[in-house]
Protein backbone atom coordinates (compact mmCIF):
# COMPACT_ATOMS: atom_id res chain seq x y z
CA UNK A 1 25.02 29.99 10.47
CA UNK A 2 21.16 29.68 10.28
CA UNK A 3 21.85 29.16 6.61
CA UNK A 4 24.02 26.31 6.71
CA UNK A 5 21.96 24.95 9.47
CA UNK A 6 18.63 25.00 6.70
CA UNK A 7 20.61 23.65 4.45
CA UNK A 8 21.68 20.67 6.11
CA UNK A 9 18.37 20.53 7.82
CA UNK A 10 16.93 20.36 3.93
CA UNK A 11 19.53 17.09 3.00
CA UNK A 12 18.54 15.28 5.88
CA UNK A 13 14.99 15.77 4.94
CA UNK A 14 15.87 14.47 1.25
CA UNK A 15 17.66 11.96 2.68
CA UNK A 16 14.86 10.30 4.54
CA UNK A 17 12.65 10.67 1.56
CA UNK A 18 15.34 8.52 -0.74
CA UNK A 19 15.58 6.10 1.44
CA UNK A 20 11.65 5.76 2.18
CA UNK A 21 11.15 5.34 -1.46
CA UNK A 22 14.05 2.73 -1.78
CA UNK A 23 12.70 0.92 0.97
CA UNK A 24 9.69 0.69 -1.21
CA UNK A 25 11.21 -0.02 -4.00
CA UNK A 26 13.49 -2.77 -3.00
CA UNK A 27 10.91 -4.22 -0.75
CA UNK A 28 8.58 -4.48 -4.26
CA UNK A 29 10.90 -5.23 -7.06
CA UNK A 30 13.38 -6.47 -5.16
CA UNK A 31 17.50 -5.18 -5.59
CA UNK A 32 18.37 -6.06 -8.86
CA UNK A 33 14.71 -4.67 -10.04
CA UNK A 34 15.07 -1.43 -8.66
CA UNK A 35 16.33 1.29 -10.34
CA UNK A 36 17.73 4.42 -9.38
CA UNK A 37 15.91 6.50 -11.43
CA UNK A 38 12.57 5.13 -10.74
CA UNK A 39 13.18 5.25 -6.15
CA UNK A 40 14.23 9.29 -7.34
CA UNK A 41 11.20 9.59 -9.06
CA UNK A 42 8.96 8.08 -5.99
CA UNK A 43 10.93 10.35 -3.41
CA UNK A 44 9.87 13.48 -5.60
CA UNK A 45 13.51 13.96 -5.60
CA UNK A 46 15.90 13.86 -9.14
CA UNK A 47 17.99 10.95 -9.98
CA UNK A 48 21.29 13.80 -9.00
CA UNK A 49 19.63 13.71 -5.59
CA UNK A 50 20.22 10.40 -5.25
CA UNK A 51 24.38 10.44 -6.09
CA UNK A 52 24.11 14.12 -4.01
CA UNK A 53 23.23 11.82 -1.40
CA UNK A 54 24.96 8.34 -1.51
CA UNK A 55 27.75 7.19 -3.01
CA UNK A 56 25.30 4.24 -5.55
CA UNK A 57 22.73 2.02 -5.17
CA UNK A 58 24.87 -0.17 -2.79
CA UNK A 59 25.36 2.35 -0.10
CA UNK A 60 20.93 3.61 -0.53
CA UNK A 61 20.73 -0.01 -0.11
CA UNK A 62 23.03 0.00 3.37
CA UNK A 63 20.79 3.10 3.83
CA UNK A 64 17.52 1.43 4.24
CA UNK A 65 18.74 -1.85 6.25
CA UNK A 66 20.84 0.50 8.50
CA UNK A 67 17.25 2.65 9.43
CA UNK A 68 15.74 -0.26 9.75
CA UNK A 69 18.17 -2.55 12.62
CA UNK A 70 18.45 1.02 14.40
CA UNK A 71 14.88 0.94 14.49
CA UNK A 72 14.20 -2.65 15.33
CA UNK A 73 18.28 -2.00 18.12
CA UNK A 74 16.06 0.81 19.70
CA UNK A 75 13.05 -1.41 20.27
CA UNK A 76 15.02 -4.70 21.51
CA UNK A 77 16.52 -2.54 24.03
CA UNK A 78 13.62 -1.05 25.42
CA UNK A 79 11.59 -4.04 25.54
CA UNK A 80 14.11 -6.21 26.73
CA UNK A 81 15.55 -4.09 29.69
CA UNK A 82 12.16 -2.78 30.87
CA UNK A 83 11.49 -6.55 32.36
CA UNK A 84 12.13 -7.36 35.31
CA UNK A 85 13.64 -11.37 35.00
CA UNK A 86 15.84 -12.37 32.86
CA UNK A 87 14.23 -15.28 31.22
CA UNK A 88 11.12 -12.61 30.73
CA UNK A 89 13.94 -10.22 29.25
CA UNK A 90 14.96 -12.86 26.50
CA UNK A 91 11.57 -13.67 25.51
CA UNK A 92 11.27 -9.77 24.82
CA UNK A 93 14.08 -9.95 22.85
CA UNK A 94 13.07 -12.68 20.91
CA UNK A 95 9.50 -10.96 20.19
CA UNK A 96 11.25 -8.12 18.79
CA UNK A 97 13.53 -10.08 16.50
CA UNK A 98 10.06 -12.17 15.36
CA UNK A 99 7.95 -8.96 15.26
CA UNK A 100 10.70 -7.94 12.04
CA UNK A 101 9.80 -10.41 10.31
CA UNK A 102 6.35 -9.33 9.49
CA UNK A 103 6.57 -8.83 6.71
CA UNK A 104 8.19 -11.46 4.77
CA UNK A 105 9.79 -9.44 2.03
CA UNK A 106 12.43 -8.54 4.55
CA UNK A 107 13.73 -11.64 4.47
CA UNK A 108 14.42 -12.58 1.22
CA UNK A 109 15.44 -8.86 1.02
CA UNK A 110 18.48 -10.03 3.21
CA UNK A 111 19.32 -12.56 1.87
CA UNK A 112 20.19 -11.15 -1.52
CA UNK A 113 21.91 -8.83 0.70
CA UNK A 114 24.06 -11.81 2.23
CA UNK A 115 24.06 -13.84 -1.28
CA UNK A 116 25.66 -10.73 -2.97
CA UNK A 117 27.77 -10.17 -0.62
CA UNK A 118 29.20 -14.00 -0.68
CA UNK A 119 30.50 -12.90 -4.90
CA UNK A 120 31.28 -9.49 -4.50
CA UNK A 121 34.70 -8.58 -2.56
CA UNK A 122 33.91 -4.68 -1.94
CA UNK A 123 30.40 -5.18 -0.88
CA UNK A 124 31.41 -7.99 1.68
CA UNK A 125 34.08 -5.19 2.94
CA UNK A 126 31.22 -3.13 3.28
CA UNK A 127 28.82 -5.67 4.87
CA UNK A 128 31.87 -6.63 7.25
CA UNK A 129 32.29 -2.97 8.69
CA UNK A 130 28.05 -3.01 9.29
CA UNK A 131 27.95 -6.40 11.20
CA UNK A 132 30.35 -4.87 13.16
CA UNK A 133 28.49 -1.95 14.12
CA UNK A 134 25.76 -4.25 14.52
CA UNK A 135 27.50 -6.95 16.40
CA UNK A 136 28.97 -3.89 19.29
CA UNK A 137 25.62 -2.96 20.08
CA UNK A 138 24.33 -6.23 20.59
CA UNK A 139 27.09 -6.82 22.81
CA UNK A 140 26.20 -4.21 24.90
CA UNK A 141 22.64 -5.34 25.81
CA UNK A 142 24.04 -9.02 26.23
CA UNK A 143 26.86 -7.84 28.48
CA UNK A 144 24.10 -5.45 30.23
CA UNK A 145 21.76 -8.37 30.53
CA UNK A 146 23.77 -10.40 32.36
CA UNK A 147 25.27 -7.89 34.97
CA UNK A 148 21.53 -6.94 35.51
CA UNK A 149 20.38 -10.41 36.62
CA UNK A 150 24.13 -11.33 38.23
CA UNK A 151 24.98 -14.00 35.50
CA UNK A 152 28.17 -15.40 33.94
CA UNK A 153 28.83 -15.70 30.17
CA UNK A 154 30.04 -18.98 29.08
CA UNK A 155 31.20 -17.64 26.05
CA UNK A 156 32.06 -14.30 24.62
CA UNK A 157 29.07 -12.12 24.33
CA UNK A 158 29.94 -10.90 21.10
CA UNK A 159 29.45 -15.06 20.17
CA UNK A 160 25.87 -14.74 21.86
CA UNK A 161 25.19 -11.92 19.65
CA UNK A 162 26.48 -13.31 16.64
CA UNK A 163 24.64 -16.52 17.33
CA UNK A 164 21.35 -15.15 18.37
CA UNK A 165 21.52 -12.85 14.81
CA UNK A 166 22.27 -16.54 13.18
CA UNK A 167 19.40 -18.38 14.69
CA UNK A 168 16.70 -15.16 14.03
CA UNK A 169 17.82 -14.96 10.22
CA UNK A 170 18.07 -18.66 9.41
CA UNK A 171 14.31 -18.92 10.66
CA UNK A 172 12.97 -15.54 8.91
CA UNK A 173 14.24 -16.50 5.77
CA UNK A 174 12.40 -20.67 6.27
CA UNK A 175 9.58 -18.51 7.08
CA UNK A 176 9.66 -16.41 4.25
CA UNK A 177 9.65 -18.78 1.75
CA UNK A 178 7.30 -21.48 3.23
CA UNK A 179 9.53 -24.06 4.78
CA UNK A 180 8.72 -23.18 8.57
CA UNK A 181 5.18 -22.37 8.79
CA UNK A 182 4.21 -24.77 11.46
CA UNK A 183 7.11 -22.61 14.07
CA UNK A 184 4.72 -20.41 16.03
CA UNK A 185 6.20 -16.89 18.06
CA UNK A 186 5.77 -19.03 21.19
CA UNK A 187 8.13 -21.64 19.68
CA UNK A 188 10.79 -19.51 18.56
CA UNK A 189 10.52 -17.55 21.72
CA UNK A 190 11.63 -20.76 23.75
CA UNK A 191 14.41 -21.55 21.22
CA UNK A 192 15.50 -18.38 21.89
CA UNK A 193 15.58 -18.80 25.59
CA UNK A 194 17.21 -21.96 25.00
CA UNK A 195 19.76 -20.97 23.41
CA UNK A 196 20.97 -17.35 25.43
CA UNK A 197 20.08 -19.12 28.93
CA UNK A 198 21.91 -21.95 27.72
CA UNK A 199 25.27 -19.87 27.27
CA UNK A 200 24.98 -18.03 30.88
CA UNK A 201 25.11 -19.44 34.53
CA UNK A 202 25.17 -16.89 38.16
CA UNK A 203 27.99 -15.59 38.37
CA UNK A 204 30.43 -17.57 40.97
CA UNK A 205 28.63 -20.93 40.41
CA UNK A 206 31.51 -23.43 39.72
CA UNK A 207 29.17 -26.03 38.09
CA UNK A 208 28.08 -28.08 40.60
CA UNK A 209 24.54 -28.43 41.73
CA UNK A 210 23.20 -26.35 44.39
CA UNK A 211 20.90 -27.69 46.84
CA UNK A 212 17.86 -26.36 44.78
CA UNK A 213 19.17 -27.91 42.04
CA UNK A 214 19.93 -31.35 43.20
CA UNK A 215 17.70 -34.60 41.70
């Protein structure tokens, strides 16, 4: 039992390597660029390591993004349910998403992931089944959100998700090539706002003005 328990203990740990050095290696060269051989070669690791491990270089390539949205999934939900309003909660939120796109190799890292997966039927299949997984825990801290702070959704919050994943990638990828460098955190923090405040109201107001609310 200790045996098998080392073993598997030794292909997670091989595992992590690979997909450190593809990480690397996609973030440098790009997809296309990278090569197999060469992200086996950086992990210390042979190039049967790598087909040991995954299936090709599409599903190291799920590999990395997957480590990576976990990551950045943990970190949205911490920061975001650890305030105390929820306006304050959806500017932590937005931080988060922003914070990603530091560096902006990411983004044009996604959207070859997104381009490719526009021409290729098997890889969209594959990038379907991810959003999904994406998309349900995202749901979660938007459905959490709002029975936190008492609120009604105006529209799914799957749709909130979905949309607030829409807005974050469209302006990662203008930042990452140039076209939105005069959009500040602060700005995209109140578009963000905007937009998920927008799509809630308190739960059991039937759209009328209060009397705090009146002109």
């Amino acid at each position: 039992m200790a045996e098998v328990a080392t073993r598997a203990q030794r292909q997670a740990h091989t595992r992590a390597r690979l997909v450190r050095a593809a990480r690397d290696a996609f973030l440098e060269h790009g997809y296309d660029a990278a090569s197999l051989a060469a992200i086996a070669a950086a992990s210390g690791c042979t190039t049967g390591a790598v087909y040991a491990n995954f299936t090709g270089k599409d599903d190291l390539f799920f590999a990395v993004l997957d480590a990576r949205a976990q990551a950045s999934r943990g970190e949205q939900v911490t920061a975001t349910l650890a305030e105390a309003s929820l306006e304050d909660a959806i500017r932590a939120a937005a931080r988060v998403l922003l914070a990603d796109d530091d560096d902006p190799r990411w983004a044009r890292l996604v959207a070859t992931y997104w381009a490719r997966a526009a021409h290729d039927d098997v890889f969209r299949a594959a990038v379907a089944r991810r959003s999904e997984a994406i998309l349900g825990g995202l749901t979660a801290l938007v459905e959490e959100l709002a029975r936190r702070h008492g609120m009604q959704l105006l529209v799914p919050a799957r749709e909130i998700a979905r949309g607030g994943g829409a807005l974050t990638r469209g302006v990662r990828l203008e930042r990452a090539i140039g076209l939105a460098d005069d959009l500040t955190a602060e700005m995209f923090e109140e578009m963000f706002l905007a937009y998920v405040r927008g799509l809630m109201r308190p739960s059991g107001h039937d759209g009328r003005p209060r009397p705090e609310e009146s002109p």
